[in-house]
PDB file of N, CA and C in Angstrom:
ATOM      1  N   UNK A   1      19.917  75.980  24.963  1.00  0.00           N
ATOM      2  CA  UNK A   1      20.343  76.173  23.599  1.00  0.00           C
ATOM      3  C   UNK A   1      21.464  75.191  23.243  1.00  0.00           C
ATOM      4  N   UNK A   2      22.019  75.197  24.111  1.00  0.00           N
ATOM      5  CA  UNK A   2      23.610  73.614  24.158  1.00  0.00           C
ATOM      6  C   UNK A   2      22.730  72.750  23.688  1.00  0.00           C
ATOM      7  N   UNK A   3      21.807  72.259  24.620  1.00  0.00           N
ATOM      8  CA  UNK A   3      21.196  70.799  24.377  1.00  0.00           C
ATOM      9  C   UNK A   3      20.720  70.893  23.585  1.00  0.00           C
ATOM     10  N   UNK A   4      20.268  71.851  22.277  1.00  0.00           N
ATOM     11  CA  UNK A   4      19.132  71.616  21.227  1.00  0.00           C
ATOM     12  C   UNK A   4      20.698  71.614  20.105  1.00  0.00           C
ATOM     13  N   UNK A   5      21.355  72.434  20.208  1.00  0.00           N
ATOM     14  CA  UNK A   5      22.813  72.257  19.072  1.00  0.00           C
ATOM     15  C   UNK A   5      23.030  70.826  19.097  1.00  0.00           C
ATOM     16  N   UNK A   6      23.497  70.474  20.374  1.00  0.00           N
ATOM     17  CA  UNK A   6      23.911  68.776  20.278  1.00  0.00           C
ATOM     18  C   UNK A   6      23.142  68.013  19.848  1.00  0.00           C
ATOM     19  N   UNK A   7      21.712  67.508  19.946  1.00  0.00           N
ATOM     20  CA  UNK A   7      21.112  67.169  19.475  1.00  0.00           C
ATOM     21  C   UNK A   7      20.744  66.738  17.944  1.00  0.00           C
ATOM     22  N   UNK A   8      20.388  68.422  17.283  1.00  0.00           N
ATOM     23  CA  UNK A   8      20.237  68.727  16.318  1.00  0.00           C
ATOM     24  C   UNK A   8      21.517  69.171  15.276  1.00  0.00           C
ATOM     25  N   UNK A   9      22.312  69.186  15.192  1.00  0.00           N
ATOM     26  CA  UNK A   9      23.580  70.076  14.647  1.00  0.00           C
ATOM     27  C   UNK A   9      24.581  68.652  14.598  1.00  0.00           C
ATOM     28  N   UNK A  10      25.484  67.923  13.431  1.00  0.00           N
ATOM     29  CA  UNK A  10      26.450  67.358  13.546  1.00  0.00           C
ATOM     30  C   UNK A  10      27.421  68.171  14.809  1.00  0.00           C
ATOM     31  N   UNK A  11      28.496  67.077  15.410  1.00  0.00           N
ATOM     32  CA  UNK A  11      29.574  67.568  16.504  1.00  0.00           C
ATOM     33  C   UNK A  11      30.324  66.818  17.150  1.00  0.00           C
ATOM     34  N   UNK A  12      31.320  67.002  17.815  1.00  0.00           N
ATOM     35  CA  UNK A  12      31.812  66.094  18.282  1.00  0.00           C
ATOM     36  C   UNK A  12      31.866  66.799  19.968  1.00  0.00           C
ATOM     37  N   UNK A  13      32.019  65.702  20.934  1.00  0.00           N
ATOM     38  CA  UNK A  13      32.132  66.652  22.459  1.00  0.00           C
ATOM     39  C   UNK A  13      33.601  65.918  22.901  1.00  0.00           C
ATOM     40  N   UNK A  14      34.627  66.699  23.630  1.00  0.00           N
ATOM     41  CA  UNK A  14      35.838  65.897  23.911  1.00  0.00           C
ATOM     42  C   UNK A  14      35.236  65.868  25.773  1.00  0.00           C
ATOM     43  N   UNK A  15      35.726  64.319  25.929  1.00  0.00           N
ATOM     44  CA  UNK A  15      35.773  64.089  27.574  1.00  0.00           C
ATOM     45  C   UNK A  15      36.440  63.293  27.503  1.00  0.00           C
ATOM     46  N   UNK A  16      36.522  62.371  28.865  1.00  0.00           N
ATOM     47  CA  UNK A  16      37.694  61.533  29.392  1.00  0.00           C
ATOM     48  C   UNK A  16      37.039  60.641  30.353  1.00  0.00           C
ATOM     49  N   UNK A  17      37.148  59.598  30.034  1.00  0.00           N
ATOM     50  CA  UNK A  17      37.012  58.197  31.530  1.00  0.00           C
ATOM     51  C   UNK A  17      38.463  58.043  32.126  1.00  0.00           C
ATOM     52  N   UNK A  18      37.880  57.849  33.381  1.00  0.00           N
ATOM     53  CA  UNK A  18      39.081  57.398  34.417  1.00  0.00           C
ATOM     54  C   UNK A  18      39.379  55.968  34.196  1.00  0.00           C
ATOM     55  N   UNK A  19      40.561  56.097  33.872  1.00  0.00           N
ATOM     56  CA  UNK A  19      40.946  54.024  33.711  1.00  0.00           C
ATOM     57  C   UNK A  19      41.925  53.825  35.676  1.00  0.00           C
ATOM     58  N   UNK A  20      41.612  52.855  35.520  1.00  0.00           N
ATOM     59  CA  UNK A  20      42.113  52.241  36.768  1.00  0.00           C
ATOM     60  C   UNK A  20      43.452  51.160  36.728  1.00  0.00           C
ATOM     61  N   UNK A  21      44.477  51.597  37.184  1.00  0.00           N
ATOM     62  CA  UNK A  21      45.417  51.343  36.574  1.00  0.00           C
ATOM     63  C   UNK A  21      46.165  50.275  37.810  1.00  0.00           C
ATOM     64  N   UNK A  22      45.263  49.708  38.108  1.00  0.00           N
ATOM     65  CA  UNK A  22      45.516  48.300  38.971  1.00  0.00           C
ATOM     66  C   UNK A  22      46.895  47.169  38.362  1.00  0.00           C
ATOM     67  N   UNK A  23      47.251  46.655  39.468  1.00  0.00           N
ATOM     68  CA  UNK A  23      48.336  46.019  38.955  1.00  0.00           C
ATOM     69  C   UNK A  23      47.905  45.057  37.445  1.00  0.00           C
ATOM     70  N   UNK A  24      46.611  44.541  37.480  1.00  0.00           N
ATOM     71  CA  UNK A  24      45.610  43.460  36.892  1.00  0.00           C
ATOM     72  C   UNK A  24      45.772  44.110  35.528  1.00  0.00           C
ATOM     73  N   UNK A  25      45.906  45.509  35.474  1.00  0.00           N
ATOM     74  CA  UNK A  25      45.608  46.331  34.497  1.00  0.00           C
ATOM     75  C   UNK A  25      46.777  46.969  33.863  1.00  0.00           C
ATOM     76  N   UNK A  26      47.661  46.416  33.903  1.00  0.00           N
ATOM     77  CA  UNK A  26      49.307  46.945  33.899  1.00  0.00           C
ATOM     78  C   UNK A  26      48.958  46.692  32.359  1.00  0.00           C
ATOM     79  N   UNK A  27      50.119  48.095  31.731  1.00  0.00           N
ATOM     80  CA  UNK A  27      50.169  48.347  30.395  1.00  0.00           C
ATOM     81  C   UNK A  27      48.633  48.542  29.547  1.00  0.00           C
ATOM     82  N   UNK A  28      47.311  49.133  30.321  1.00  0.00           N
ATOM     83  CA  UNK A  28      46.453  49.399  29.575  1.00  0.00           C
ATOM     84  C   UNK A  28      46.427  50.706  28.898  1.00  0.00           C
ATOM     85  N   UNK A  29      47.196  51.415  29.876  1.00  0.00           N
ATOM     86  CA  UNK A  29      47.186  53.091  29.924  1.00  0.00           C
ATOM     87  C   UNK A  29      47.836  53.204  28.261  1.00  0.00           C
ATOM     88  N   UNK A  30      49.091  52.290  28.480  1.00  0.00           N
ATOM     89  CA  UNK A  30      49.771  52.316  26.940  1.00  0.00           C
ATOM     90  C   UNK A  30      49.339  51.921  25.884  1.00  0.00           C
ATOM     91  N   UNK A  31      48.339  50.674  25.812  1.00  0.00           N
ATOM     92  CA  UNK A  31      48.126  50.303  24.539  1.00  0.00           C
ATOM     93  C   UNK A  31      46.946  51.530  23.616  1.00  0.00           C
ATOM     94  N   UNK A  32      45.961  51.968  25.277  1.00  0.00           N
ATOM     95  CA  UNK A  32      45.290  52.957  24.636  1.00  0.00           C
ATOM     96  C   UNK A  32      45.370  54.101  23.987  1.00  0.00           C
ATOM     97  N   UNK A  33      46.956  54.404  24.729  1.00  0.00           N
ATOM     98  CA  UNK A  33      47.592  55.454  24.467  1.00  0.00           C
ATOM     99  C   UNK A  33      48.167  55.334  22.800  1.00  0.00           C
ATOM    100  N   UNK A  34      48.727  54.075  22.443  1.00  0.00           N
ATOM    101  CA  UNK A  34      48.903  53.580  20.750  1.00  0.00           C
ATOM    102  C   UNK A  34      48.083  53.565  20.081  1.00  0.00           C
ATOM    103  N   UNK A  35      46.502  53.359  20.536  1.00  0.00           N
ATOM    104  CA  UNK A  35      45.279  53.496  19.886  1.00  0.00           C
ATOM    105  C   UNK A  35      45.415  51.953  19.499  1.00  0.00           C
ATOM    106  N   UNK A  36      45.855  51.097  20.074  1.00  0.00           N
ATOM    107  CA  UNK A  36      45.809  49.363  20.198  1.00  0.00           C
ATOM    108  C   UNK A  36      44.613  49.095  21.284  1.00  0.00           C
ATOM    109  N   UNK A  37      43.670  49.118  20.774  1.00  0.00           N
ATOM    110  CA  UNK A  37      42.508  49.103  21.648  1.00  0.00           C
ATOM    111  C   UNK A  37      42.202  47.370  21.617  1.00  0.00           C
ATOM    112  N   UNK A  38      42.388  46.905  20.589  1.00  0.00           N
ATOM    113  CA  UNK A  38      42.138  45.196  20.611  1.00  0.00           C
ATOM    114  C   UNK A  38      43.185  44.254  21.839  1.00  0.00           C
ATOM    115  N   UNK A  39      44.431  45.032  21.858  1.00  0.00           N
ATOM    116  CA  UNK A  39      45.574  44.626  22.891  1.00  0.00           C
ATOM    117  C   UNK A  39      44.721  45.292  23.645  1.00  0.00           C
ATOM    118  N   UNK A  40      44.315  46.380  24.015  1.00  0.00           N
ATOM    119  CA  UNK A  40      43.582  47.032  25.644  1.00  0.00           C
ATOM    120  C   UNK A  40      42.427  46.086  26.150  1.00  0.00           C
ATOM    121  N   UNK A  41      41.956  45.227  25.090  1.00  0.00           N
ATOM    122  CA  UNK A  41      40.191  44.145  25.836  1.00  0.00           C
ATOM    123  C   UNK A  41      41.437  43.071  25.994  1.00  0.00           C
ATOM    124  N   UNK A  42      42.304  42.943  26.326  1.00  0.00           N
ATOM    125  CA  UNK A  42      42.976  41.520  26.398  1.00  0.00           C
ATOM    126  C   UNK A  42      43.161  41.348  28.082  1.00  0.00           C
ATOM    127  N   UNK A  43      43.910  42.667  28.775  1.00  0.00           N
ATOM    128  CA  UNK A  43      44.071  42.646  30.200  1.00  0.00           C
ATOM    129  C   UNK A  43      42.712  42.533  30.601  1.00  0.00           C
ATOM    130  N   UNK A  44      41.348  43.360  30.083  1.00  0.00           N
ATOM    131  CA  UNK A  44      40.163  42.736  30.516  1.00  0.00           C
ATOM    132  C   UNK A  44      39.184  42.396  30.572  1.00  0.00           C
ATOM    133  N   UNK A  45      39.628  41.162  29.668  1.00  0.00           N
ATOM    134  CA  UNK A  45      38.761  40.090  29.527  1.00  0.00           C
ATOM    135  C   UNK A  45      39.441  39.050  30.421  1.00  0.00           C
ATOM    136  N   UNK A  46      40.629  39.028  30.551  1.00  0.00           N
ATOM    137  CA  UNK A  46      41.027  37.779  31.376  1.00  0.00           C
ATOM    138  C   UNK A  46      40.942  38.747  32.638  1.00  0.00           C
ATOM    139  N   UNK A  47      40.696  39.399  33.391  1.00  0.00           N
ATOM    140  CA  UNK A  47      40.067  40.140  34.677  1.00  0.00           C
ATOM    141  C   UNK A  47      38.371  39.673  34.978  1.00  0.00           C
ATOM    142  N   UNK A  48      37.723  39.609  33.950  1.00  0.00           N
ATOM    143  CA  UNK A  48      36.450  39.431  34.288  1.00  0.00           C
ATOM    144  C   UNK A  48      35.938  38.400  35.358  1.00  0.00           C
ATOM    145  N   UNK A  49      36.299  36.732  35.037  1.00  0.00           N
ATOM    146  CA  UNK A  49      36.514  35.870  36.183  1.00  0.00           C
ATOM    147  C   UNK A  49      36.713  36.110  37.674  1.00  0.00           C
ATOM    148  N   UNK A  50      37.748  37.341  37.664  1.00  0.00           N
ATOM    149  CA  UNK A  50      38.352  37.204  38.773  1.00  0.00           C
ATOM    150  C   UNK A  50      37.513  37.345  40.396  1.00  0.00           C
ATOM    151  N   UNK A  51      37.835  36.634  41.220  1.00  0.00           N
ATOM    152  CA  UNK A  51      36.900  36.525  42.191  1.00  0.00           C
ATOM    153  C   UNK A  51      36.619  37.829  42.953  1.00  0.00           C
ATOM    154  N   UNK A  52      37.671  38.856  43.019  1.00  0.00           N
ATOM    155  CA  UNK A  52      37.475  39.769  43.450  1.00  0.00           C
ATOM    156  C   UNK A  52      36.456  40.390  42.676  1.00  0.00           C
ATOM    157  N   UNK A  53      35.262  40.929  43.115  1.00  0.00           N
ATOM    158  CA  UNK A  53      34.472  41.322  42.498  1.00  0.00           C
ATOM    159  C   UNK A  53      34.793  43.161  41.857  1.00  0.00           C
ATOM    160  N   UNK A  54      35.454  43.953  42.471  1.00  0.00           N
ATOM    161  CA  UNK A  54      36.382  45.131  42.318  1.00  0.00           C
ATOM    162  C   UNK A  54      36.860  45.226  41.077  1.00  0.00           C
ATOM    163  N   UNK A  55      38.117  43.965  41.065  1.00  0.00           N
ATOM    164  CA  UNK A  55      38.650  43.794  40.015  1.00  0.00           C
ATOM    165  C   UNK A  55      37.512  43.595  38.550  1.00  0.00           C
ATOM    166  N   UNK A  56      36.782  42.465  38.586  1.00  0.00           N
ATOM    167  CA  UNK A  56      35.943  42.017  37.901  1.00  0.00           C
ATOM    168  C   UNK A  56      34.761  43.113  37.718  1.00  0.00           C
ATOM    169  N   UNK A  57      34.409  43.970  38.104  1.00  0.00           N
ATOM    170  CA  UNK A  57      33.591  45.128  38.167  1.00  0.00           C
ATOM    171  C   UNK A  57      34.570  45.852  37.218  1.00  0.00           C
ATOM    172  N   UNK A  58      35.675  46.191  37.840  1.00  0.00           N
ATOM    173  CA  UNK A  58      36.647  47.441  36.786  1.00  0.00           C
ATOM    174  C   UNK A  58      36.723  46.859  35.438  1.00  0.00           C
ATOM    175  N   UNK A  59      37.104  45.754  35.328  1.00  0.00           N
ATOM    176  CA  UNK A  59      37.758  44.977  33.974  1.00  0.00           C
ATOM    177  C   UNK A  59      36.615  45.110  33.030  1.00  0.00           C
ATOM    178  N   UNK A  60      35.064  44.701  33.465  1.00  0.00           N
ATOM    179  CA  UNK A  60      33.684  45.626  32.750  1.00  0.00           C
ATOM    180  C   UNK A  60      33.782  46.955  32.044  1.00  0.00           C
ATOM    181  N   UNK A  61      33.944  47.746  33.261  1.00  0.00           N
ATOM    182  CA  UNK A  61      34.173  49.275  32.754  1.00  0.00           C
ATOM    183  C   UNK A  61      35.341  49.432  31.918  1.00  0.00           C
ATOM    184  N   UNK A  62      36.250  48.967  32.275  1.00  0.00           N
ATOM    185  CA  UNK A  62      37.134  49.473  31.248  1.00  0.00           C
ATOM    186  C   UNK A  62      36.938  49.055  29.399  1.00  0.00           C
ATOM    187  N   UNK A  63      35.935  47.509  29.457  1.00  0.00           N
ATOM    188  CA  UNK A  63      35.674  46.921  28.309  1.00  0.00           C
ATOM    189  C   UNK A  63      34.262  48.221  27.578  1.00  0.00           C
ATOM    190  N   UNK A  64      33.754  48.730  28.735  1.00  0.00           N
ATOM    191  CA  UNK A  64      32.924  49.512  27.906  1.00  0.00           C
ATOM    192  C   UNK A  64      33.385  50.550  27.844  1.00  0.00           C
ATOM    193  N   UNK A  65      34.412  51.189  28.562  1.00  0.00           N
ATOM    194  CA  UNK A  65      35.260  52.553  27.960  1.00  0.00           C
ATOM    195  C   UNK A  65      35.822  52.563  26.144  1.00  0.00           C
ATOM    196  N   UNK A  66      36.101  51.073  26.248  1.00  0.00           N
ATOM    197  CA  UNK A  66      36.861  50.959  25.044  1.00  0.00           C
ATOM    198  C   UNK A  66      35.442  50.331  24.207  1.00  0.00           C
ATOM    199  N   UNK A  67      34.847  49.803  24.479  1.00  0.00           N
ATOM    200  CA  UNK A  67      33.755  49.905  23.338  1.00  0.00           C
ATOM    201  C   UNK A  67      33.252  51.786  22.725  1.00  0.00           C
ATOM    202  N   UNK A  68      32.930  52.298  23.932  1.00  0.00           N
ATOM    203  CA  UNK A  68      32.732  53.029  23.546  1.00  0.00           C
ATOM    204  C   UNK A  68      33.569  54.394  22.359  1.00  0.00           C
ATOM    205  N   UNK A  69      34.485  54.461  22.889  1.00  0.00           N
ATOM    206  CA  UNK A  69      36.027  54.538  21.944  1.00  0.00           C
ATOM    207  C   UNK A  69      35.465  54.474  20.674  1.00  0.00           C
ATOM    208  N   UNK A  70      35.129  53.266  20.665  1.00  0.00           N
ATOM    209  CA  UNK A  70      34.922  52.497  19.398  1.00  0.00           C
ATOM    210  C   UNK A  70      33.171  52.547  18.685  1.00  0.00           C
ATOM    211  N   UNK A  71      32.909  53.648  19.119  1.00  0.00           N
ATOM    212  CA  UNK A  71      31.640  53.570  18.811  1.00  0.00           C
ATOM    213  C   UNK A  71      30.534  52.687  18.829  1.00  0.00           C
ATOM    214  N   UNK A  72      30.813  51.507  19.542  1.00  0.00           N
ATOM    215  CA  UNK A  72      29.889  50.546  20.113  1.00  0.00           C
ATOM    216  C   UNK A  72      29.200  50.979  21.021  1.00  0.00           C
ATOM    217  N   UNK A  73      27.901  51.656  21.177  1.00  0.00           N
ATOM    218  CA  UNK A  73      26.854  51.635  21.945  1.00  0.00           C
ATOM    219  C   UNK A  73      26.451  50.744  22.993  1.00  0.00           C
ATOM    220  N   UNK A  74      26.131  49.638  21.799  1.00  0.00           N
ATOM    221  CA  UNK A  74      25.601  48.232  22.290  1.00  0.00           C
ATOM    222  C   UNK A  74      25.938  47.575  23.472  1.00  0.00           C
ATOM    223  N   UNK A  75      27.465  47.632  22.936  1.00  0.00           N
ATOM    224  CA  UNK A  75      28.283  47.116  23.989  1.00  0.00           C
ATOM    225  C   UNK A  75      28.537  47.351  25.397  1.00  0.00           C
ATOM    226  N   UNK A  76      28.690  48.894  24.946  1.00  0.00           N
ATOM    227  CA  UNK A  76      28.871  50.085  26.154  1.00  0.00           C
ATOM    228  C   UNK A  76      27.611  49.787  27.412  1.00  0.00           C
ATOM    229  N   UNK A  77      26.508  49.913  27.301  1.00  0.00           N
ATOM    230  CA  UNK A  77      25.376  49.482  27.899  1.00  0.00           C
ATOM    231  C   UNK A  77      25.695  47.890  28.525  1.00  0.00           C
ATOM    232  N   UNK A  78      25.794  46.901  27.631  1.00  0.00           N
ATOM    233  CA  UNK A  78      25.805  45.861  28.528  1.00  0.00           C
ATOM    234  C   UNK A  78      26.883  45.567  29.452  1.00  0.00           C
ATOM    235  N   UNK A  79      28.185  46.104  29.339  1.00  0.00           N
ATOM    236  CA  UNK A  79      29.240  45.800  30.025  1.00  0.00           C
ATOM    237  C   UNK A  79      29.257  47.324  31.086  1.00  0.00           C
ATOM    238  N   UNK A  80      28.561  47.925  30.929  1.00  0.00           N
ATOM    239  CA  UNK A  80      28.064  49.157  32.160  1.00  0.00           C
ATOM    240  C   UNK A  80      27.259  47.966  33.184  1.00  0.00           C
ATOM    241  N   UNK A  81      26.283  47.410  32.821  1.00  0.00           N
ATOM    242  CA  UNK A  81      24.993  46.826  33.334  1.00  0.00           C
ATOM    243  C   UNK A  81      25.801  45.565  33.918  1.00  0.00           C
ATOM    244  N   UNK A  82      26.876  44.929  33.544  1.00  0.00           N
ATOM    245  CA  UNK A  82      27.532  43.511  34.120  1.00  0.00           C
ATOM    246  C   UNK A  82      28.407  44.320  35.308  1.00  0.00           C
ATOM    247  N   UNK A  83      29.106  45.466  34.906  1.00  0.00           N
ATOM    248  CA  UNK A  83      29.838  45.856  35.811  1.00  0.00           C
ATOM    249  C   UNK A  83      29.143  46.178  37.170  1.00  0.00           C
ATOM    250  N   UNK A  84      27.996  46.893  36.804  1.00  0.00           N
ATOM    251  CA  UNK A  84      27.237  47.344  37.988  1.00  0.00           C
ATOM    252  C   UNK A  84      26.700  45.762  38.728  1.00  0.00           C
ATOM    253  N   UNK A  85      26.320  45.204  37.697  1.00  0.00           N
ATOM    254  CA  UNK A  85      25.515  43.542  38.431  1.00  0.00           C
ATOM    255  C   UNK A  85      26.888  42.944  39.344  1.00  0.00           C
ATOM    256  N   UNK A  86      27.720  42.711  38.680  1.00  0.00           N
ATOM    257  CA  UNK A  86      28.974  41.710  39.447  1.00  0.00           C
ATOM    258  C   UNK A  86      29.306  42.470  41.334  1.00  0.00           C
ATOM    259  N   UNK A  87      28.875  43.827  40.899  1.00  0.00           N
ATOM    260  CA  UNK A  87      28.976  44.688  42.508  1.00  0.00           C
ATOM    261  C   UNK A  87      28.097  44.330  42.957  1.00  0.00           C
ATOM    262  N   UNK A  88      26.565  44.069  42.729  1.00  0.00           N
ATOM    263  CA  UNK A  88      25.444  43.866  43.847  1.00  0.00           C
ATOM    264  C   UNK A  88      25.639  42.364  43.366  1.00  0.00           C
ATOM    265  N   UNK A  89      26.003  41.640  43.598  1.00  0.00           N
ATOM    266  CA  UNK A  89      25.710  40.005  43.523  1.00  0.00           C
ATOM    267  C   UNK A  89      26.683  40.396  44.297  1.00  0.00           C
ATOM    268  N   UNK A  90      28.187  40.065  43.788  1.00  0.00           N
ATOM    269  CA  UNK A  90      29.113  39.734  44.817  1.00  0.00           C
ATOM    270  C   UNK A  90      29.193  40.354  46.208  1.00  0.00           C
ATOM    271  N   UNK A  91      29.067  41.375  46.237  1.00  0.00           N
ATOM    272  CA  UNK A  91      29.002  42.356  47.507  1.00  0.00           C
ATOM    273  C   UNK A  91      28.456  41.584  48.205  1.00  0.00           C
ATOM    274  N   UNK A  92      28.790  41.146  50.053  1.00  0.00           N
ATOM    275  CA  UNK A  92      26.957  41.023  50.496  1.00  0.00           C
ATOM    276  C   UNK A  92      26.540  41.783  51.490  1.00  0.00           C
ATOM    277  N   UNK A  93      25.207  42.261  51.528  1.00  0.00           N
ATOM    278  CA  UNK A  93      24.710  43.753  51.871  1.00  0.00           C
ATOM    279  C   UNK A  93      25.352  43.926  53.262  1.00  0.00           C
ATOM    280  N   UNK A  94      25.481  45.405  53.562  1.00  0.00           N
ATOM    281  CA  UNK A  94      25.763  45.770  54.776  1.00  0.00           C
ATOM    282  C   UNK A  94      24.188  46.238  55.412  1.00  0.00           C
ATOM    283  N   UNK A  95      24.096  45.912  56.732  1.00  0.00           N
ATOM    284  CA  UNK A  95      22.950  46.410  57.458  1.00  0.00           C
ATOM    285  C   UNK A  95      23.130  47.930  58.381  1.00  0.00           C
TER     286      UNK A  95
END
């Protein structure tokens, strides 16, 4: 009966993503916290490069946390899908 309300019925649902609050990532917690979400894609986008693939994996997610925020769908999906890709490329497999 939940799933047919949500569906069907205007609503809103409250949840929460975990941000990762890496040194790389210093002062994201705050800008999101101001609702300065354009200052929050700044720490990562210049993360994305980074060779650590961890880092560069998180700096993804956090760009689609905040798309999503923002009601970008679109976005949300492809920077899910880079985050997950940058882990299986860079990684190399364990046997």
């Amino acid at each position: 009966m939940q799933q047919y309300l949500r569906l069907y019925l205007p609503g809103e649902d409250t949840f929460s993503r975990q941000l990762f609050t890496d040194k790389e990532f210093s002062g994201l917690r705050e800008m999101i916290d101001r609702d300065d979400l354009t200052g929050a894609r700044m720490p990562c986008e210049r993360q994305l490069e980074n060779p650590n693939s961890r880092v560069a994996a998180r700096a993804n997610y956090h760009l689609a946390a905040l798309a999503e925020r923002q009601g970008d769908k679109g976005t949300v999906i492809q920077d899910l899908r880079d985050s997950v890709r940058i882990v299986l490329i860079r990684r190399p497999n364990k046997c």
